[in-house]
C-alpha atoms as a PDB file:
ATOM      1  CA  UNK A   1       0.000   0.000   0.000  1.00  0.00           C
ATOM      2  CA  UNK A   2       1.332   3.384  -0.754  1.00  0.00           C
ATOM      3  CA  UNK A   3       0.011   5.094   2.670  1.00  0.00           C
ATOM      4  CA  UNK A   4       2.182   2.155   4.657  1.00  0.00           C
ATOM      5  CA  UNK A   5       5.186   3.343   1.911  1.00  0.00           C
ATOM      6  CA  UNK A   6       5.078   6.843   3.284  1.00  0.00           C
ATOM      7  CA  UNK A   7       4.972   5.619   7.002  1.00  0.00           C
ATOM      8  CA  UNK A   8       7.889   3.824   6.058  1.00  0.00           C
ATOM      9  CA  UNK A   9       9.531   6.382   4.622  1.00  0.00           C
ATOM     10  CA  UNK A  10       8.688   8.813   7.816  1.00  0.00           C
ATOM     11  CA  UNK A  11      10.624   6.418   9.998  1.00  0.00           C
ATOM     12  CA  UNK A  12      13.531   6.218   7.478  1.00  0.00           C
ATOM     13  CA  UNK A  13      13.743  10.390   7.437  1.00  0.00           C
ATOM     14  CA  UNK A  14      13.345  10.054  11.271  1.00  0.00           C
ATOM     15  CA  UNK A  15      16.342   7.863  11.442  1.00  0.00           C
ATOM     16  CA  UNK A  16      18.656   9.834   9.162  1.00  0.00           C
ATOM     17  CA  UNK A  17      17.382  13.048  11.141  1.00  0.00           C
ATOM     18  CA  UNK A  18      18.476  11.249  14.967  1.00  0.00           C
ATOM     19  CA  UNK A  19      21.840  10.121  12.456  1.00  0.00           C
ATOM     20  CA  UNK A  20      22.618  13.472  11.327  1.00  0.00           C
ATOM     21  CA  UNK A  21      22.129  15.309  14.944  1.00  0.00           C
ATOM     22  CA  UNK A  22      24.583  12.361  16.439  1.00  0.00           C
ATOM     23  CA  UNK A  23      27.111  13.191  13.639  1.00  0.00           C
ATOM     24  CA  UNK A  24      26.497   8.802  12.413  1.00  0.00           C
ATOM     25  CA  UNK A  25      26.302   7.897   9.110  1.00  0.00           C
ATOM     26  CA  UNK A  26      22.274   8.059   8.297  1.00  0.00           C
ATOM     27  CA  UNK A  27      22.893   5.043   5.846  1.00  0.00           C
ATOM     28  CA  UNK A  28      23.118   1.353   6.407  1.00  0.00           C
ATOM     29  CA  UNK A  29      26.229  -0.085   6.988  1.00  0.00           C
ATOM     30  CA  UNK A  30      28.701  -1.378   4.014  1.00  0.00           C
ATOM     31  CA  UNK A  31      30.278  -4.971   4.648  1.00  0.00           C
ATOM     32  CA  UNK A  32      32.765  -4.467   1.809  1.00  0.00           C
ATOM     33  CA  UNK A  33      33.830  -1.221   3.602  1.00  0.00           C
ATOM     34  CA  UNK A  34      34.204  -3.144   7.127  1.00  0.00           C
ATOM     35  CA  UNK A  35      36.931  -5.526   6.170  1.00  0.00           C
ATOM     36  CA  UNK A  36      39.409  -6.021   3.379  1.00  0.00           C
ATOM     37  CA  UNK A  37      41.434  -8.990   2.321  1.00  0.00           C
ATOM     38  CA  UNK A  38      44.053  -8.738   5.091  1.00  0.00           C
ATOM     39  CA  UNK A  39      41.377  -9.036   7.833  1.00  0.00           C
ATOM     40  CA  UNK A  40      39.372 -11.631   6.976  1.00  0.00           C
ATOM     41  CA  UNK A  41      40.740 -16.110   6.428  1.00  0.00           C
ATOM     42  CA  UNK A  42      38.100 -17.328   3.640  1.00  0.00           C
ATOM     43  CA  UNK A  43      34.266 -18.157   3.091  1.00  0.00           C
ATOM     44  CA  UNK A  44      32.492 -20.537   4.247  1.00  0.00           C
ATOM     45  CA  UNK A  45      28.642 -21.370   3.325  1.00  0.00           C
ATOM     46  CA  UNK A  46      26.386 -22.012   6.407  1.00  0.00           C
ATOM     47  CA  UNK A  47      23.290 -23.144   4.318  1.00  0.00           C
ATOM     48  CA  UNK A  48      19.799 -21.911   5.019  1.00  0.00           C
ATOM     49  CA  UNK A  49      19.052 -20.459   8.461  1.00  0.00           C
ATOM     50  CA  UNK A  50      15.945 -18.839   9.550  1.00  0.00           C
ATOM     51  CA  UNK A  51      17.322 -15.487  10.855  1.00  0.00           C
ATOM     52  CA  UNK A  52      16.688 -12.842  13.916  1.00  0.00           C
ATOM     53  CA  UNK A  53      15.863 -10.083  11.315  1.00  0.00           C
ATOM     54  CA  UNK A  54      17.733  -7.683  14.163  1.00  0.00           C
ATOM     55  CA  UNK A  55      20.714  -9.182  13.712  1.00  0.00           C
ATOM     56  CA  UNK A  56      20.715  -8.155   9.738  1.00  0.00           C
ATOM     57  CA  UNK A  57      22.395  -4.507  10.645  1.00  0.00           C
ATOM     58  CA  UNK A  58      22.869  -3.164   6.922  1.00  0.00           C
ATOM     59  CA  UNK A  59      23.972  -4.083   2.796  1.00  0.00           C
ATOM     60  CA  UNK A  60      26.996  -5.782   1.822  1.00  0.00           C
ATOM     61  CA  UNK A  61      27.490  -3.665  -1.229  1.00  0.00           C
ATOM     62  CA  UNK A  62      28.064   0.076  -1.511  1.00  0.00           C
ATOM     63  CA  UNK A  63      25.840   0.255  -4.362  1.00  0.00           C
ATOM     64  CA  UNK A  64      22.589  -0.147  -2.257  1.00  0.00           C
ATOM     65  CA  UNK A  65      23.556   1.614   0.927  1.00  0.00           C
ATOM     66  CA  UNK A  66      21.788   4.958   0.398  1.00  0.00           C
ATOM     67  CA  UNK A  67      18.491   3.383  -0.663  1.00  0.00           C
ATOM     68  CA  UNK A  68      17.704   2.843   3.010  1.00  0.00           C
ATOM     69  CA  UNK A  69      18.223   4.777   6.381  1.00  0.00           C
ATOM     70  CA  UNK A  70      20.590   3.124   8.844  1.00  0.00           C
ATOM     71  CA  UNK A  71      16.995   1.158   9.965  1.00  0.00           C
ATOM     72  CA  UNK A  72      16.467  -0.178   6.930  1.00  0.00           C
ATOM     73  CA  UNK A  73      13.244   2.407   5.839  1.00  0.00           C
ATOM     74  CA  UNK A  74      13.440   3.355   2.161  1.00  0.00           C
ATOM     75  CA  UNK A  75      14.274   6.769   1.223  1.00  0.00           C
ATOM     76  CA  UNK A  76      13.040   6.838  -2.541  1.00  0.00           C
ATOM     77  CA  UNK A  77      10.402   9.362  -3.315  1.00  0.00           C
ATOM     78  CA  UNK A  78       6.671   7.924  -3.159  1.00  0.00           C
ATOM     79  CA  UNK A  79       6.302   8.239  -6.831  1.00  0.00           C
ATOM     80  CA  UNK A  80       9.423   6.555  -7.514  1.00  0.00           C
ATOM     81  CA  UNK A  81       9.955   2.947  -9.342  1.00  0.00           C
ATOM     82  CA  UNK A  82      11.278   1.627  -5.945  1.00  0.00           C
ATOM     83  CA  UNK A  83       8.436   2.779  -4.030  1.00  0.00           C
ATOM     84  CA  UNK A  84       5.955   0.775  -6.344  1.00  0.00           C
ATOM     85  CA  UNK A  85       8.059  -2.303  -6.046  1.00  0.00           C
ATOM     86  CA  UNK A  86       8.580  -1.846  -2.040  1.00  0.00           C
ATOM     87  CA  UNK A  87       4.626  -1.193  -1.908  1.00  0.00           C
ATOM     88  CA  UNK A  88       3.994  -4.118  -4.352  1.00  0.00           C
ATOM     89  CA  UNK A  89       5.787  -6.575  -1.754  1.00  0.00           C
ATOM     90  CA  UNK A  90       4.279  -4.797   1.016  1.00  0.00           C
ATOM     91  CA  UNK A  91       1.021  -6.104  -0.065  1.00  0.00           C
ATOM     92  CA  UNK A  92       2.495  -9.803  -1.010  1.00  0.00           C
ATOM     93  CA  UNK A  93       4.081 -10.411   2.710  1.00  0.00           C
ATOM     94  CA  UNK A  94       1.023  -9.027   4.182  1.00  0.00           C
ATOM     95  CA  UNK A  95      -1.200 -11.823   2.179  1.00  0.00           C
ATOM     96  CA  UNK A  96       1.359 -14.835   1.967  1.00  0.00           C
ATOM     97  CA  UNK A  97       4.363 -14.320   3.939  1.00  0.00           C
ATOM     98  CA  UNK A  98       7.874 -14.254   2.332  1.00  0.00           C
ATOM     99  CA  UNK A  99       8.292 -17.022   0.664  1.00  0.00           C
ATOM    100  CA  UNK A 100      11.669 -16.562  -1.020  1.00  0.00           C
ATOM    101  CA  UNK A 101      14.974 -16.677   1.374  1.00  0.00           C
ATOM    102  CA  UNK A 102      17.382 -13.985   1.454  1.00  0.00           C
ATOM    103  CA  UNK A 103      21.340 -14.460   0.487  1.00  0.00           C
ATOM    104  CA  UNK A 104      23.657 -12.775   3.507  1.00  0.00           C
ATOM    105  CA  UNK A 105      26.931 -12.479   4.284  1.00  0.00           C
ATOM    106  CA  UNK A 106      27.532 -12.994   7.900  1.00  0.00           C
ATOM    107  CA  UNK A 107      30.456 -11.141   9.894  1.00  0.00           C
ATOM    108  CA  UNK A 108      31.216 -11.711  13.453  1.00  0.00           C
ATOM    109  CA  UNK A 109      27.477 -12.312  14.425  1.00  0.00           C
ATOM    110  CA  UNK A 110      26.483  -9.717  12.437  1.00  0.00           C
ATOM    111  CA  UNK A 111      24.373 -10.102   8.872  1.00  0.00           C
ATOM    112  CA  UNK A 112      24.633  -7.923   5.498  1.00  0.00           C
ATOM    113  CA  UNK A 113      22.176  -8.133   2.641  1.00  0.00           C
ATOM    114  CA  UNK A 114      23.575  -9.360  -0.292  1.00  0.00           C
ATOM    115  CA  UNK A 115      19.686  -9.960  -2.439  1.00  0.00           C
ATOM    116  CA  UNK A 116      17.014  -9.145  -0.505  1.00  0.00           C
ATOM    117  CA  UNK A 117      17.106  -5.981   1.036  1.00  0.00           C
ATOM    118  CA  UNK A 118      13.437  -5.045   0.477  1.00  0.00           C
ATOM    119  CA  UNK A 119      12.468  -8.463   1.638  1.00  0.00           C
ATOM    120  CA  UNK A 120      14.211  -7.287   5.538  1.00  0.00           C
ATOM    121  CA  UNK A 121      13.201  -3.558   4.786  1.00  0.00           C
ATOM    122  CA  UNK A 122       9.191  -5.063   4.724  1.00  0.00           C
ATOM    123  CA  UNK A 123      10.126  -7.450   7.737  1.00  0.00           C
ATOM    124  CA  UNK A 124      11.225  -4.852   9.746  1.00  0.00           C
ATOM    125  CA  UNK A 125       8.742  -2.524   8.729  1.00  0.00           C
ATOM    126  CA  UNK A 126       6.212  -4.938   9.544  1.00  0.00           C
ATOM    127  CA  UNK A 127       8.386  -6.113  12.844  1.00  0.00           C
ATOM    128  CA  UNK A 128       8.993  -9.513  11.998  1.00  0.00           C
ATOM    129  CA  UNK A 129      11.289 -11.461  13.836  1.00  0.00           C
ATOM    130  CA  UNK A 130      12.613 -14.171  11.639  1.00  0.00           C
ATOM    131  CA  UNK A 131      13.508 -14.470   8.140  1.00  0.00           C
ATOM    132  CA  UNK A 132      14.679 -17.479   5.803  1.00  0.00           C
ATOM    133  CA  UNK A 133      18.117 -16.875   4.613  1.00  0.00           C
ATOM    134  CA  UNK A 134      20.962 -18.234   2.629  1.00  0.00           C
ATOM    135  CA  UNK A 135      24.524 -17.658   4.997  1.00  0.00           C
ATOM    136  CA  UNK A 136      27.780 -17.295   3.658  1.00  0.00           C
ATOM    137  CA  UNK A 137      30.166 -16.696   6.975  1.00  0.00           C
ATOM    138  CA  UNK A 138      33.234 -14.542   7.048  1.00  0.00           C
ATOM    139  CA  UNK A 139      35.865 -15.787   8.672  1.00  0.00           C
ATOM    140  CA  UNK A 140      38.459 -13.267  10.342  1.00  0.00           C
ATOM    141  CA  UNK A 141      41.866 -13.895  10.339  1.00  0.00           C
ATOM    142  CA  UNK A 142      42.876 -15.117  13.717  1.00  0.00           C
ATOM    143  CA  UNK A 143      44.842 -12.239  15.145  1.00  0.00           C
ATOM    144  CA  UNK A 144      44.935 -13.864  18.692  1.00  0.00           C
ATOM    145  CA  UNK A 145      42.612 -10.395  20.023  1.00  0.00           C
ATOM    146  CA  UNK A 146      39.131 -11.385  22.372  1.00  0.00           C
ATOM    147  CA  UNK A 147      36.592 -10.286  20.212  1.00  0.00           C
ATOM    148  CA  UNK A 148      38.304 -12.933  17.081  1.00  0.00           C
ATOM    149  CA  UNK A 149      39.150 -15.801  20.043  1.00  0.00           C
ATOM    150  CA  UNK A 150      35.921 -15.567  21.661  1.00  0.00           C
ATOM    151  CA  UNK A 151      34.212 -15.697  17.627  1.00  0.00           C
ATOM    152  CA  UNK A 152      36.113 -19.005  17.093  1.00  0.00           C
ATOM    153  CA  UNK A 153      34.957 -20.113  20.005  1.00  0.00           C
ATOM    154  CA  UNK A 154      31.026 -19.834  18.996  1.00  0.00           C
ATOM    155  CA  UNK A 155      32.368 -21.536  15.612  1.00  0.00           C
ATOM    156  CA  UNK A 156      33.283 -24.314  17.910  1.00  0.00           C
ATOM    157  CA  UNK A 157      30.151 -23.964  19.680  1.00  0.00           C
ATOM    158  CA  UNK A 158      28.197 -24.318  16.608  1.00  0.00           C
ATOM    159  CA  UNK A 159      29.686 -27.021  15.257  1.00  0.00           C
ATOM    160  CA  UNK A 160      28.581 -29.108  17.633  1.00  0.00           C
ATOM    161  CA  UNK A 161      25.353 -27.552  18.731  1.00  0.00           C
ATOM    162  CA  UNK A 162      24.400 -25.653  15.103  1.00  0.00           C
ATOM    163  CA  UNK A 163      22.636 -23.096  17.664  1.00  0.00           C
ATOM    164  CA  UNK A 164      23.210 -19.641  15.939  1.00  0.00           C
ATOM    165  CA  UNK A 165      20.869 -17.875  18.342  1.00  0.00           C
ATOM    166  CA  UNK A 166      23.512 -17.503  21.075  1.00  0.00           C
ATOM    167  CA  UNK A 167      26.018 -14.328  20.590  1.00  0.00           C
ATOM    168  CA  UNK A 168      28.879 -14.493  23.201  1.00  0.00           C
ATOM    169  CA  UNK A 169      31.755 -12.298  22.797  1.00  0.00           C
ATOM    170  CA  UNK A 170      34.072 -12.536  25.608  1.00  0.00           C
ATOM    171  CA  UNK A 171      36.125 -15.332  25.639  1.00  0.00           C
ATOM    172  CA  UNK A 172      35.001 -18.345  27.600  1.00  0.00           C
ATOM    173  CA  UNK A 173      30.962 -17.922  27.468  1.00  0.00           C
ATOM    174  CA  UNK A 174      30.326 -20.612  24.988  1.00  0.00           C
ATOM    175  CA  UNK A 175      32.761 -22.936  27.118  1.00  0.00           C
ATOM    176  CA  UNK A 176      31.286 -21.881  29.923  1.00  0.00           C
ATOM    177  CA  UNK A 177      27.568 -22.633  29.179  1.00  0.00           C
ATOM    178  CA  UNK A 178      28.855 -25.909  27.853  1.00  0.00           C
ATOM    179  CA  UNK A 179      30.186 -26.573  31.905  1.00  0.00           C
ATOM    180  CA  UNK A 180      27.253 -25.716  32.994  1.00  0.00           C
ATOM    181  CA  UNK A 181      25.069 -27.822  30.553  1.00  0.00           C
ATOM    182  CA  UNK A 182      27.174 -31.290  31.066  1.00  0.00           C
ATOM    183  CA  UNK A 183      29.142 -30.842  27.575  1.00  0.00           C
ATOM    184  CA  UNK A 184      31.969 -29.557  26.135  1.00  0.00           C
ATOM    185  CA  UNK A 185      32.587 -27.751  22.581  1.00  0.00           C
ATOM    186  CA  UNK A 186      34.043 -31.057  20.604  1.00  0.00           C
ATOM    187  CA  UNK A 187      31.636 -33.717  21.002  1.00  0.00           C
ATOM    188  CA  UNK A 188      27.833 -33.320  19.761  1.00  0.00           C
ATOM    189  CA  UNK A 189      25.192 -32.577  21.802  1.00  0.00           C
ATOM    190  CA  UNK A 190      22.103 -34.399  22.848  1.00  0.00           C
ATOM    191  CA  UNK A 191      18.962 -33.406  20.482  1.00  0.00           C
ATOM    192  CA  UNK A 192      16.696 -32.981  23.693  1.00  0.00           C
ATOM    193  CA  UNK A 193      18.954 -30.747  25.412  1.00  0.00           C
ATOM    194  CA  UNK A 194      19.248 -28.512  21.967  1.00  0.00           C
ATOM    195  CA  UNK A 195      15.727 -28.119  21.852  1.00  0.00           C
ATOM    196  CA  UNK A 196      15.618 -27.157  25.533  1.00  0.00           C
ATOM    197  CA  UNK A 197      18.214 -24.678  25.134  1.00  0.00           C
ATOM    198  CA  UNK A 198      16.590 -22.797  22.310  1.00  0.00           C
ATOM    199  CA  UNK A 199      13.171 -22.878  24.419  1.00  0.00           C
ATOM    200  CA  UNK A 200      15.016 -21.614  27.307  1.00  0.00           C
ATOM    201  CA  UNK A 201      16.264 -19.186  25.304  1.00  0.00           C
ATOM    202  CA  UNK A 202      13.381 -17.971  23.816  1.00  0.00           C
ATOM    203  CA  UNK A 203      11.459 -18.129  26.974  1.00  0.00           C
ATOM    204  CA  UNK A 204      14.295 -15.906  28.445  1.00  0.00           C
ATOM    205  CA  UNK A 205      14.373 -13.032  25.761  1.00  0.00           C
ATOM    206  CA  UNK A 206      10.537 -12.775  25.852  1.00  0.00           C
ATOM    207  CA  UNK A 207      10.096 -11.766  29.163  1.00  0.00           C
ATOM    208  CA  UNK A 208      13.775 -10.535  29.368  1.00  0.00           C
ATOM    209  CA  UNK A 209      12.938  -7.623  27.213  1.00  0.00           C
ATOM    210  CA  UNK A 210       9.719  -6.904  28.389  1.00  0.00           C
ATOM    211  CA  UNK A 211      11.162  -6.225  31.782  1.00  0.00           C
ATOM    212  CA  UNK A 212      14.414  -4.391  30.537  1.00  0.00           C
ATOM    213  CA  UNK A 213      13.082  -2.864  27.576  1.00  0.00           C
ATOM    214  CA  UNK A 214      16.794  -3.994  26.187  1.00  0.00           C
ATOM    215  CA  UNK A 215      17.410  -4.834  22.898  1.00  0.00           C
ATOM    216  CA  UNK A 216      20.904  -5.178  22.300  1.00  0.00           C
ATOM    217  CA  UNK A 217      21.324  -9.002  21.489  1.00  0.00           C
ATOM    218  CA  UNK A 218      24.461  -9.579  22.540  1.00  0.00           C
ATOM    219  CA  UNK A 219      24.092  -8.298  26.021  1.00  0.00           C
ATOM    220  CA  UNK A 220      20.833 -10.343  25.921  1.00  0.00           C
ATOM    221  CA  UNK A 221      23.039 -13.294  25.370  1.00  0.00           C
ATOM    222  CA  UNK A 222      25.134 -12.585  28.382  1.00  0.00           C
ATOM    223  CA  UNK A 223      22.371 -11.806  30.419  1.00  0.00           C
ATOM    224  CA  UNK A 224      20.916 -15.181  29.876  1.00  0.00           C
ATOM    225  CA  UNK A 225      24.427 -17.413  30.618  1.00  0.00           C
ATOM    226  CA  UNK A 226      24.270 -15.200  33.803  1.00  0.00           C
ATOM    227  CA  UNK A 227      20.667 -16.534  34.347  1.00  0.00           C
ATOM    228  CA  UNK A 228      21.120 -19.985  33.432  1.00  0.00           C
ATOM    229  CA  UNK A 229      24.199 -20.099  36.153  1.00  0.00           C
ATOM    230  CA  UNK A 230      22.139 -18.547  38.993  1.00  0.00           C
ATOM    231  CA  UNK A 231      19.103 -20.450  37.926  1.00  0.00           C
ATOM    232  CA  UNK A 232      19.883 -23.272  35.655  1.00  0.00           C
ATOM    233  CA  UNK A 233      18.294 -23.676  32.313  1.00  0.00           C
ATOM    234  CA  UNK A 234      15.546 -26.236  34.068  1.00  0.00           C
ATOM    235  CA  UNK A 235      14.327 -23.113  35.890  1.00  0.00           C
ATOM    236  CA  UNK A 236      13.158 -21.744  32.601  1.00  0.00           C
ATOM    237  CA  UNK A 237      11.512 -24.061  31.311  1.00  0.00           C
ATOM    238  CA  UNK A 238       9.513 -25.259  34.632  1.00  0.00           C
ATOM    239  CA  UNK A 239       9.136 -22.027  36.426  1.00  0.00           C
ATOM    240  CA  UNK A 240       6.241 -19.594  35.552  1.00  0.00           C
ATOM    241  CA  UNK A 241       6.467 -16.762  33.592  1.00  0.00           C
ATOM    242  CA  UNK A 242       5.595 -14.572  37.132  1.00  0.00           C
ATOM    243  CA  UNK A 243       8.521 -16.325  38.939  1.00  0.00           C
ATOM    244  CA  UNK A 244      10.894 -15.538  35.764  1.00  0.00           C
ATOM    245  CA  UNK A 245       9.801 -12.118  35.456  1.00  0.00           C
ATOM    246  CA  UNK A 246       9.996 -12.156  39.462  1.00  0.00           C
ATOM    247  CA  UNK A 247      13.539 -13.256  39.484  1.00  0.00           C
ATOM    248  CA  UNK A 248      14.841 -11.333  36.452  1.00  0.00           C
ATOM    249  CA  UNK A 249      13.744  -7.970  38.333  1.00  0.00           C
ATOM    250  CA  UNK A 250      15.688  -8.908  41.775  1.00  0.00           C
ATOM    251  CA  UNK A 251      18.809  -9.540  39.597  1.00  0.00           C
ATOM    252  CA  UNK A 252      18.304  -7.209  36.952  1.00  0.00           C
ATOM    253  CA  UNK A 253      21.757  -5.125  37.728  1.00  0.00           C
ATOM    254  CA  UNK A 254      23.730  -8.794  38.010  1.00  0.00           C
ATOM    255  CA  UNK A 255      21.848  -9.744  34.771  1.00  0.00           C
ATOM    256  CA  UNK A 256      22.309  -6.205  32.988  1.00  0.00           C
ATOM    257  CA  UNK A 257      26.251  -6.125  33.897  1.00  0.00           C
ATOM    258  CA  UNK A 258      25.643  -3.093  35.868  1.00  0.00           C
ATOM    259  CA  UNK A 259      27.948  -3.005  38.489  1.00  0.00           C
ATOM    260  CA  UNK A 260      26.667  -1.856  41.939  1.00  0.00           C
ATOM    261  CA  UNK A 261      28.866  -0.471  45.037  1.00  0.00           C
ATOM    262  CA  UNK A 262      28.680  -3.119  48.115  1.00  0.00           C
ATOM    263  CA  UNK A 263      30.204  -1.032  50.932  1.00  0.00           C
ATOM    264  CA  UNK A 264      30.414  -2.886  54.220  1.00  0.00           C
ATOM    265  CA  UNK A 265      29.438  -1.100  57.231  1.00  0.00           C
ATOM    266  CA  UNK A 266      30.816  -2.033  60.405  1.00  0.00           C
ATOM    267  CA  UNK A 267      28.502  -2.047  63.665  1.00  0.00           C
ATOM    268  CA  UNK A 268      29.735   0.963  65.927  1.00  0.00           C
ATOM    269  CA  UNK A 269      28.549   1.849  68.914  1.00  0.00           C
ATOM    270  CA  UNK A 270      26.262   4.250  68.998  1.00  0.00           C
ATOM    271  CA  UNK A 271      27.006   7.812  70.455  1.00  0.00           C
ATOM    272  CA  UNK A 272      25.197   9.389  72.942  1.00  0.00           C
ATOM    273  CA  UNK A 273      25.569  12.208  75.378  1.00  0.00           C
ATOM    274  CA  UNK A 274      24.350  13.694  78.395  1.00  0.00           C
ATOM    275  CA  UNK A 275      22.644  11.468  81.261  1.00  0.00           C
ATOM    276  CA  UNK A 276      21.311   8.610  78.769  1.00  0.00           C
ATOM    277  CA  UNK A 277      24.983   8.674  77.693  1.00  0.00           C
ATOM    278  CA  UNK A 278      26.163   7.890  81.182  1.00  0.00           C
ATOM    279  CA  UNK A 279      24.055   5.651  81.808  1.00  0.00           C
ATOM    280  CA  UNK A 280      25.240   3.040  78.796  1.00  0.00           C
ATOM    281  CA  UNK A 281      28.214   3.612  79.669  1.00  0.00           C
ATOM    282  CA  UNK A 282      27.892   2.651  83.416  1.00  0.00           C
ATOM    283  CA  UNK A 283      25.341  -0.441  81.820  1.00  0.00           C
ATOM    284  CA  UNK A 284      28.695  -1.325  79.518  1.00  0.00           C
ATOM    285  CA  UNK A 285      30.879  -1.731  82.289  1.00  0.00           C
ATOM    286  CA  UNK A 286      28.646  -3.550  84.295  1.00  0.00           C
ATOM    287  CA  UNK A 287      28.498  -6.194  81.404  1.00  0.00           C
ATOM    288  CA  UNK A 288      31.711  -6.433  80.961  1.00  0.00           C
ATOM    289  CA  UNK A 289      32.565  -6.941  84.706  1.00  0.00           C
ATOM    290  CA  UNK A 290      29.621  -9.587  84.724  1.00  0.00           C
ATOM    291  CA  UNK A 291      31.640 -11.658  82.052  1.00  0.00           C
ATOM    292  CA  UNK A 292      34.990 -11.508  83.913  1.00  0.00           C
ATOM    293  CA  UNK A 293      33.289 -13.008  86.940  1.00  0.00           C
ATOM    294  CA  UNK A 294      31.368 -16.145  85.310  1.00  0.00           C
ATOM    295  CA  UNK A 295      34.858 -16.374  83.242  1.00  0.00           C
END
C-alpha cells in the first residue's frame, strides 16, 4: 500500500534526522567497507538459516547503501519505481508471507544483505522477527585479540550444537555454558537438550525484554548465561512466567552487567551524650565486669 510506503519512509527520514544530529552515518552499513582482504581467512557457506531479522544490521554492497536509512526504511520518493516495487511486496508479505529466502553475508554475528534488502526492509517494517536466509560466513583472520578468540569459540560452539541464536563475545561464554550444561565444545550434543536450550532461550528473551526494555542481542546473550548459572536452564523451562519475570527484576543489575557499590558497614557503637549517655556507659561496664566473673 502506498500510505504504509510513506509511514515507512517517515521512519527512514526520522532515522537519518536522529543520524545526522549524532554526527552517524544516516545510511546502512557497508560490509565491503568493514573488512578487506588482510582481515578476513576465507568463506564458508552455512546453508539456510531462519534469521533474527535484528541481527541483519545493513547491505553488503556500496551500491545499495543509500536506498535505506541506517533502519532499513526506504528513502526513494513515493512516486518513484522503488516505491511501487517496495509497496507491491508490502502487499504480497502481508497476504502470503515471504516465501523466497534472502542471500547474507555474515560477519562476526552480524548479517549484510547481499539480495534481498526489500524483503528485511518489509520485515522490519512490519516487525517480523525471523527471516529465511541463505549464509555465507566470514571468517576473520585469527589475530589472537578477544573479540576474534571468543568468535572461534562460537564456531566451535556451533559445530557441535548448530545453535546460531547464542552471541557471546568474551572469551570463555560458549565454554562456559557448555560446563554448565554437562558438555563440552568437541563432542555433539544431545537433540533434547538442543531443543531445551533454544526454548530456554526464547522463553528468556521474551520476558527478558519486556522487563528491561533492552534490545541489544548480545548483552541479551550474556544476560541469559548469567541466568542460566544462577538459575539453571531447568528453571526456565519449569518455572512460571511470574517467577521468571519475578527473578529477572531482583537480579536485573547482576543480569544487565551493571555493576553496583557493596560497601560494608561495620557495627559501631552508637554515640550518645548527656545522662542517657552515662548511663550506657555505666550499663557497659557492668556487662563487661559480669563476664569476667562467670569467666
Amino acid at each position: 500500500m502506498r500510505r504504509d510506503y510513506e509511514l515507512a519512509r517517515k521512519l527512514a527520514n526520522k532515522a537519518v534526522k536522529k543520524a545526522r544530529k549524532n554526527n552517524t552515518s544516516p545510511y546502512l552499513p557497508v560490509l565491503d567497507t568493514k573488512y578487506d582482504s588482510k582481515s578476513f581467512f576465507r568463506e564458508v557457506r552455512a546453508g539456510l538459516m531462519e534469521l533474527p531479522v535484528n541481527r541483519i544490521v545493513g547491505t553488503k554492497e556500496l551500491s545499495r547503501t543509500n536506498a535505506f536509512a541506517g533502519n532499513f526504511m526506504p528513502l526513494h520518493g513515493v512516486d518513484s519505481e522503488f516505491a511501487y516495487k517496495w509497496s507491491d511486496l508490502h502487499d504480497a508479505v502481508s497476504s502470503c508471507g515471504i516465501r523466497d529466502a534472502i542471500k547474507v553475508y555474515e560477519f562476526m554475528h552480524e548479517y549484510y544483505v547481499q539480495e534481498g534488502n526489500k524483503r528485511v526492509s518489509v520485515s522490519k517494517y512490519y516487525k517480523i522477527d525471523f527471516i529465511l536466509a541463505e549464509v555465507i560466513r566470514i571468517l576473520p583472520y585469527r589475530d589472537g585479540s578477544d573479540e576474534v578468540e571468543a568468535y572461534y569459540e562460537y564456531l566451535d560452539f556451533y559445530n557441535v550444537t548448530k545453535n546460531y541464536y547464542l552471541a557471546f563475545k568474551k572469551v570463555g561464554s560458549y565454554r562456559k555454558l557448555a560446563e554448565l550444561l554437562g558438555q563440552n565444545l568437541t563432542e555433539q550434543w544431545n537433540e533434547d537438550l538442543l531443543i531445551d536450550l533454544k526454548a530456554a532461550y526464547f522463553q528468556f528473551i521474551k520476558i527478558f525484554k519486556a522487563v528491561t526494555k533492552m534490545q541489544n542481542d548480545f548483552s541479551i546473550c550474556d544476560a541469559f548465561l548469567t541466568y542460566v548459572e544462577k538459575f539453571t536452564l531447568e528453571s526456565l523451562l519449569t518455572d512460571s512466567d511470574r517467577k521468571i519475570k519475578e527473578n529477572i527484576r531482583i537480579n536485573k543489575n547482576e543480569l544487565m552487567g551493571i555493576e553496583t557499590e557493596t560497601t560494608e558497614t561495620a557495627v559501631r557503637p552508637e554515640k550518645t551524650f548527656g545522662i542517657r549517655g552515662m548511663l550506657n556507659g555505666f550499663r557497659n561496664t557492668l556487662s563487661q565486669n559480669s563476664l569476667e566473673f562467670s569467666e
